[in-house]
C-alpha atoms as a PDB file:
ATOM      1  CA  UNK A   1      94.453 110.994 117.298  1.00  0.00           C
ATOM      2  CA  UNK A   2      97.140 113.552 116.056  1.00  0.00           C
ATOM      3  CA  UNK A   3      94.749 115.099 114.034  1.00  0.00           C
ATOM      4  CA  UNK A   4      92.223 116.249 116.989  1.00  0.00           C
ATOM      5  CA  UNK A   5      94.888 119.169 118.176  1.00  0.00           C
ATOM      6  CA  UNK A   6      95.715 120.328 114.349  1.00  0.00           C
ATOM      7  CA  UNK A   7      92.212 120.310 113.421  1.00  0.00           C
ATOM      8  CA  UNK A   8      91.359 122.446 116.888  1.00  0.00           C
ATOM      9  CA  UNK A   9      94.432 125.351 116.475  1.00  0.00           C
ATOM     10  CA  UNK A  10      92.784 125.764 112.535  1.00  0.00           C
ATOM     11  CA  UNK A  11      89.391 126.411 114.286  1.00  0.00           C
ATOM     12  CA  UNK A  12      90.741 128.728 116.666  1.00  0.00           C
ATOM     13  CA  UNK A  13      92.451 130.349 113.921  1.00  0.00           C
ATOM     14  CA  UNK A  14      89.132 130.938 111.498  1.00  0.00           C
ATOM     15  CA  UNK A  15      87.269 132.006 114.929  1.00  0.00           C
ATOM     16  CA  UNK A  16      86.716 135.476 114.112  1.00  0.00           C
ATOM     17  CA  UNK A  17      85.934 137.871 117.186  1.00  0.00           C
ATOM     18  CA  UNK A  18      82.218 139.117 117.589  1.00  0.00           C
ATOM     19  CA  UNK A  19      81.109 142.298 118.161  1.00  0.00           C
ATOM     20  CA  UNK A  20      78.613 142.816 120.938  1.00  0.00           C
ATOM     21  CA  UNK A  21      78.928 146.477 121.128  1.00  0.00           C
ATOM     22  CA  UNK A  22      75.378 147.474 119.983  1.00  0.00           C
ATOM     23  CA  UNK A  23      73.970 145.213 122.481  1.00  0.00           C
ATOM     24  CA  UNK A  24      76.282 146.061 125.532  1.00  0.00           C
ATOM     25  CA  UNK A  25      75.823 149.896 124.385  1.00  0.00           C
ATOM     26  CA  UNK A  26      72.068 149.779 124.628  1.00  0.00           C
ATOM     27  CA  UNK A  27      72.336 147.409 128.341  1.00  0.00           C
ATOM     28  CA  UNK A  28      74.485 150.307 129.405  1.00  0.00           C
ATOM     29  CA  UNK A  29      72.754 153.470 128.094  1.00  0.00           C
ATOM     30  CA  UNK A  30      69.716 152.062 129.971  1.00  0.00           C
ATOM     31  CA  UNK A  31      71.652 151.496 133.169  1.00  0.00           C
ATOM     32  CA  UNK A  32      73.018 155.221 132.640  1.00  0.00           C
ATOM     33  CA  UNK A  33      69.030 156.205 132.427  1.00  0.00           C
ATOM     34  CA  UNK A  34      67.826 154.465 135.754  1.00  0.00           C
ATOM     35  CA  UNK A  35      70.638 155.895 137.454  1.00  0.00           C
ATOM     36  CA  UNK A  36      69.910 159.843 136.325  1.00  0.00           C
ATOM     37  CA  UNK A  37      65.805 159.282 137.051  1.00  0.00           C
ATOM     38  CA  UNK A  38      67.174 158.347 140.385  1.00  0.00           C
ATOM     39  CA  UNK A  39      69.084 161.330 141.064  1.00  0.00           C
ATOM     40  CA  UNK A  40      66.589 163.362 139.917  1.00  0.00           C
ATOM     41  CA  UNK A  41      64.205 161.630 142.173  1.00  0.00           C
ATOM     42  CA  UNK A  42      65.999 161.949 144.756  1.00  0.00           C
ATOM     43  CA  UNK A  43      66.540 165.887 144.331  1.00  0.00           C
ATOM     44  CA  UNK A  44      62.950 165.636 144.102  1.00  0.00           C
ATOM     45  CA  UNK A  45      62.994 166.878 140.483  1.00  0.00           C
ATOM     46  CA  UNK A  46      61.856 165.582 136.999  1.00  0.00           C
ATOM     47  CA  UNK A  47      64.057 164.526 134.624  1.00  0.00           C
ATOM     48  CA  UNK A  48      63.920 166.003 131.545  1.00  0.00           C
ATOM     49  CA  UNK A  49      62.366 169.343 132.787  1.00  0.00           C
ATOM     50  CA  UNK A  50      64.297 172.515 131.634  1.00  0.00           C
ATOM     51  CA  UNK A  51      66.005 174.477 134.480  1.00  0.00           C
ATOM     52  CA  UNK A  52      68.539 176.158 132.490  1.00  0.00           C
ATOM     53  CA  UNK A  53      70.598 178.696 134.234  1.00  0.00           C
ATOM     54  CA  UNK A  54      68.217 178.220 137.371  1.00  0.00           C
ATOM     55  CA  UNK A  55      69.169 174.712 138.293  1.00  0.00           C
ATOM     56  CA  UNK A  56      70.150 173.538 141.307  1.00  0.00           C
ATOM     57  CA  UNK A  57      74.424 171.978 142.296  1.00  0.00           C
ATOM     58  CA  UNK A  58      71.989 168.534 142.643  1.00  0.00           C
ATOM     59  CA  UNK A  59      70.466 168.641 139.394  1.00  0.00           C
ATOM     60  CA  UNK A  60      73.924 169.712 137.639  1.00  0.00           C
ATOM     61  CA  UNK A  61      75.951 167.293 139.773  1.00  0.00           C
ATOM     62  CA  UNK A  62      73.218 164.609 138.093  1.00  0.00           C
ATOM     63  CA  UNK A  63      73.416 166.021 134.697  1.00  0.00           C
ATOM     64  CA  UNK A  64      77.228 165.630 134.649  1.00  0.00           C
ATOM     65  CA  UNK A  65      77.216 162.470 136.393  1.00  0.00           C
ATOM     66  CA  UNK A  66      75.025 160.932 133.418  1.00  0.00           C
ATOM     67  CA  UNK A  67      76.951 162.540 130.577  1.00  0.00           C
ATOM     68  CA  UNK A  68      79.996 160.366 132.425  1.00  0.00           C
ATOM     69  CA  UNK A  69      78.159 157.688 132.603  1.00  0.00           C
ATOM     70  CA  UNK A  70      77.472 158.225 128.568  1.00  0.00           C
ATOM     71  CA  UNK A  71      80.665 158.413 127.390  1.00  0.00           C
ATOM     72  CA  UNK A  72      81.738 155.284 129.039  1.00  0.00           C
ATOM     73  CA  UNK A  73      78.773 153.967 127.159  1.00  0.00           C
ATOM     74  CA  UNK A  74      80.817 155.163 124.118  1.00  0.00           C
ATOM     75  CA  UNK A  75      83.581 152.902 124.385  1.00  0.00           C
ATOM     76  CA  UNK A  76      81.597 149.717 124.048  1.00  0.00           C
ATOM     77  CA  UNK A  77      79.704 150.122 121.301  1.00  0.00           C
ATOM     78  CA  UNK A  78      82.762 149.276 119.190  1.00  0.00           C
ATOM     79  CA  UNK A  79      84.610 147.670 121.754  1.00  0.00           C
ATOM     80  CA  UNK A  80      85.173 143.561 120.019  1.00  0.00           C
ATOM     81  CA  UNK A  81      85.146 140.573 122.296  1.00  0.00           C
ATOM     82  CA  UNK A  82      86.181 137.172 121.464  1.00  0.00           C
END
């Protein structure tokens, strides 16, 4: 019976941590996605359309909204978890 807690602190210690980034990065670039189309929508504009200098405070307020949302997609693509 002394053996069960040595033998379970060497397993913890080979556990190596996993990295789920890719996955959680592409979950969260689609989240960013469904939020922007819904702006846009909602401005009653299409996303992806060029408006260029011409856009509306809406459209720009959605356009930096989703390169937020982006960059805090960043993070967890290399982000490890245990």
């Amino acid at each position: 019976m002394r053996h069960i807690p040595t033998s379970i602190v060497i397993l913890l210690m080979l556990a190596r941590e996993g990295f789920t980034g890719p996955a959680a990065y592409g979950v969260c670039q689609a989240g960013c996605s469904a939020v922007v189309m819904a702006c846009y929508s909602a401005a009653g504009f299409t996303w992806g359309a060029t408006l260029g200098v011409s856009a509306p405070a809406f459209v720009i307020a959605c356009n930096t909204a989703y390169g937020t949302c982006q960059a805090a997609c960043a993070a967890t693509l290399l982000t490890p978890t245990l």
